[in-house]
Protein backbone atom coordinates (compact mmCIF):
# COMPACT_ATOMS: atom_id res chain seq x y z
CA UNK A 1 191.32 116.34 102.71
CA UNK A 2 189.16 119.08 103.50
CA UNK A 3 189.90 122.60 101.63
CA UNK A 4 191.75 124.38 103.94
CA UNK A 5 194.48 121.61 104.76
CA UNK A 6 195.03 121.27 101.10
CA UNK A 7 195.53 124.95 100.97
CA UNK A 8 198.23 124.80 103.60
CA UNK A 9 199.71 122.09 102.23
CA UNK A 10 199.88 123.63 98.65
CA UNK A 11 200.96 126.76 100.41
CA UNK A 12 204.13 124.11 101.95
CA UNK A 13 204.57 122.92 98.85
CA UNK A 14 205.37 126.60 97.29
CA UNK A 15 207.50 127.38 100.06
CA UNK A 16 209.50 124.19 99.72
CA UNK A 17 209.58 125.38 96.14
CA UNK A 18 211.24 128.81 97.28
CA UNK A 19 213.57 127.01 100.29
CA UNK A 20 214.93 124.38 98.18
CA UNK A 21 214.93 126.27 94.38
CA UNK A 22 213.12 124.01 92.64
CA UNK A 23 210.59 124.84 90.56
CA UNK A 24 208.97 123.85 87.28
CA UNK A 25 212.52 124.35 86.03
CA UNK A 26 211.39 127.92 83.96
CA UNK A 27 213.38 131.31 83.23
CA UNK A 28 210.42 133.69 84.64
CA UNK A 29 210.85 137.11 82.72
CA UNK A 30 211.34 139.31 85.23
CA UNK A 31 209.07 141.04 87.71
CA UNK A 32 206.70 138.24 86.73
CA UNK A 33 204.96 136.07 89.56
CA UNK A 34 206.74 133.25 89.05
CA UNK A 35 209.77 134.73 90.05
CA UNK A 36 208.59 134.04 93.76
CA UNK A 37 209.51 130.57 93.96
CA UNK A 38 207.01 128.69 91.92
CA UNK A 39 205.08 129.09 88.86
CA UNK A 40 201.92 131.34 88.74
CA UNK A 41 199.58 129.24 86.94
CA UNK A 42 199.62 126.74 90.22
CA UNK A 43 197.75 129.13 91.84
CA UNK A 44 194.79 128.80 89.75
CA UNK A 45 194.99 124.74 91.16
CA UNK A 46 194.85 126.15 95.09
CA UNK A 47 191.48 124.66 96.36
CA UNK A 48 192.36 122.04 94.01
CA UNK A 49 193.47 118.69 95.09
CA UNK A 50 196.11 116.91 93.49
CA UNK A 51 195.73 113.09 93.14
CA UNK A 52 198.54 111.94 90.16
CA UNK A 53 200.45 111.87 87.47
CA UNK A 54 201.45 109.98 84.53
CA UNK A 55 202.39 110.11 80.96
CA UNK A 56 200.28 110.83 77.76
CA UNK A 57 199.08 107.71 76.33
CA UNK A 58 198.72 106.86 72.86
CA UNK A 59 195.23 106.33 73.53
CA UNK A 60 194.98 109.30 75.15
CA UNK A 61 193.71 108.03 78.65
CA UNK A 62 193.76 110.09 81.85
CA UNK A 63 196.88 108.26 83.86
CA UNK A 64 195.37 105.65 86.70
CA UNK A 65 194.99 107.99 90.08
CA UNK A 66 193.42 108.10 93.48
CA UNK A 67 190.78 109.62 94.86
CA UNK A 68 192.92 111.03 98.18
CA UNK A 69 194.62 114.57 97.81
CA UNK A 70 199.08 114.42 98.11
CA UNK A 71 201.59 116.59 97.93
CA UNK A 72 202.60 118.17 94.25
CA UNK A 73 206.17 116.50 93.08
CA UNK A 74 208.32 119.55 93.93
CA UNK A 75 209.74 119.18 89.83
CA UNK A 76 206.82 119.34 87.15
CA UNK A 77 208.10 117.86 83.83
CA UNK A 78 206.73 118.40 80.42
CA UNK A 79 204.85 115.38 78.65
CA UNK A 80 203.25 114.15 81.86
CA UNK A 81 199.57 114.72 82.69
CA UNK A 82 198.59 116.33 86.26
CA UNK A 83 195.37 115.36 88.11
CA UNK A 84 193.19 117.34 90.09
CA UNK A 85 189.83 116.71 91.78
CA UNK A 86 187.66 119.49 93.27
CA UNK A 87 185.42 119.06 95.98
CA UNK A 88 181.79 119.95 94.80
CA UNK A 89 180.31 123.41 95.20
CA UNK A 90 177.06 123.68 93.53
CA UNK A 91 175.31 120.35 92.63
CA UNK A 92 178.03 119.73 89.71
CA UNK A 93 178.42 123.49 88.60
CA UNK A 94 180.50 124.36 85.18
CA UNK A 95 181.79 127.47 86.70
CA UNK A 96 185.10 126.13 87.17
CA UNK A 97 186.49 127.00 83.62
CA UNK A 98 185.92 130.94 84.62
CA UNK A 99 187.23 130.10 87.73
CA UNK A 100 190.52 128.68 86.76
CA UNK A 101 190.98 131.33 83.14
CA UNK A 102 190.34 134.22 85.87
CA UNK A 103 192.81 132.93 88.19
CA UNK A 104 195.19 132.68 85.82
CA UNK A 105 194.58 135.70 83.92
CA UNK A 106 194.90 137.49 87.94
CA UNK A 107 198.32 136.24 88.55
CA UNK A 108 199.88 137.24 85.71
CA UNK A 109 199.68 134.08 82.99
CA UNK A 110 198.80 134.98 79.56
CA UNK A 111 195.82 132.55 78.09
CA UNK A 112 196.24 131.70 74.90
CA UNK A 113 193.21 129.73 74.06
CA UNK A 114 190.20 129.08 75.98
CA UNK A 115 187.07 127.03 75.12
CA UNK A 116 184.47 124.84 76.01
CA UNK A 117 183.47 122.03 74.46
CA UNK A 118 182.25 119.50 73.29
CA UNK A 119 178.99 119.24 75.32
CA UNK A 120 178.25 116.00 76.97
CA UNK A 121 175.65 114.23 78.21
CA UNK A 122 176.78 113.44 81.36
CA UNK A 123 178.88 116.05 83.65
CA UNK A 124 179.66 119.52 82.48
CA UNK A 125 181.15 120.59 79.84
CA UNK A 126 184.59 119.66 78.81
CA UNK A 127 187.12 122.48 78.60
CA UNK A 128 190.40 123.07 77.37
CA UNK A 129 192.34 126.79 78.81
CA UNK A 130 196.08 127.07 76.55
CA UNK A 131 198.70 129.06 78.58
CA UNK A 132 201.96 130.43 78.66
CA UNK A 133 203.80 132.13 81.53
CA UNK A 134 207.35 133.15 80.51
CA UNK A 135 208.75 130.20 79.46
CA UNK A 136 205.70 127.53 80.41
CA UNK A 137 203.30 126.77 77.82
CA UNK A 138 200.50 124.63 79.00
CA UNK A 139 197.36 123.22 79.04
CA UNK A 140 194.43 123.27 81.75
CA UNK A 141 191.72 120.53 80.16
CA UNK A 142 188.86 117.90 81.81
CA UNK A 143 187.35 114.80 81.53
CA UNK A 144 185.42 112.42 83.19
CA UNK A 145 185.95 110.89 86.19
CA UNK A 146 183.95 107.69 85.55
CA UNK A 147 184.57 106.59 89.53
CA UNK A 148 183.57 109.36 90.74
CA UNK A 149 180.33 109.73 88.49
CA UNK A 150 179.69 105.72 89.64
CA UNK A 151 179.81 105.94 93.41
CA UNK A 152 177.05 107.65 95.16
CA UNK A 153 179.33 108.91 97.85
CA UNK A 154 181.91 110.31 95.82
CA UNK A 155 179.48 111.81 93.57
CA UNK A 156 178.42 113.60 96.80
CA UNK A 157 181.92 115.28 97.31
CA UNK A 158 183.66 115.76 94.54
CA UNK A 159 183.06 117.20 90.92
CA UNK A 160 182.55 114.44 88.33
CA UNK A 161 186.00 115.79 85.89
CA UNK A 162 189.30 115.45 86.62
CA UNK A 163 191.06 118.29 86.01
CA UNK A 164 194.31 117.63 84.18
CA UNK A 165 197.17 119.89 83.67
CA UNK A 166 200.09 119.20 80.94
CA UNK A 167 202.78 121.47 80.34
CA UNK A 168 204.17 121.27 76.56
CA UNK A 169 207.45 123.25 76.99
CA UNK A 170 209.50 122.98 79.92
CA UNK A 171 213.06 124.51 79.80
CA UNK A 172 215.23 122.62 82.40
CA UNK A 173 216.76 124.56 85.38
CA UNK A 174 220.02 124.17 85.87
């Protein structure tokens, strides 16, 4: 899915969000952004495509996903892990952890921690950026995509991590 039809159809997703009242089921404080229909820290995921879910494993594996962009469940629950890909900008650039903490920090979500680390030996550096917005608390972290790394024309497209997104406390909406 090329960048700008995953922007429109994360831009449909949000409005869904705002038409139908779901949301990542949070109390936004108010006046914050989140109080537009869906959370602010998705923004910081808008070029990004999603491509699954699952829970955390004891083992801590990222959950099984594809490599083909869909929509973003309309309800994000705590205690399940997020994927993202993102399409490949500058021959496997690390300047997607500043990208993501300044989105974040631009729309309003407070970072709690942010850090790189540990260096690797193959792909960039893995990250980890804490957050909170209102009542959200999560976590923006990478690893490896070992498929994409291994296939020459993925490797073309796509940056090598998955970007994975877990949110720790979730207050239900009801």
């Amino acid at each position: 899915m090329k960048p700008l039809a995953h922007f429109l159809l994360l831009l449909a997703t949000c409005a869904a969000f705002v038409a139908t009242g779901c949301s990542v089921s949070s109390h936004a404080k108010k006046g914050s952004p989140s109080k537009q229909g869906s959370p602010a820290f998705l923004q910081a995921f808008s070029d990004f495509e999603f491509v699954g879910s699952g829970p955390i494993s004891d083992d801590e594996d990222i959950p099984s996903h594809g490599i083909n962009g869909k929509p973003l469940p309309l309800r994000l629950n705590s205690n399940l892990l997020y994927v993202f890909h993102h399409r490949l900008i500058n021959d496997h650039d690390e300047g997607l952890f500043e990208v993501l903490k300044n989105r974040l920090q631009a729309n309003g979500v407070t970072i709690l921690e942010a850090k790189m680390g540990p260096l690797v030996f193959i792909g960039p550096p893995n990250f980890h950026i804490s957050f909170q917005e209102g009542n959200y608390r999560g976590t923006i972290f990478t690893s490896l995509d070992w498929r994409v790394m291994n296939t020459p024309t993925l490797y073309d497209q796509w940056d090598t991590d998955d970007y994975i997104l877990l949110l720790k406390d979730v207050e239900s909406k009801n």
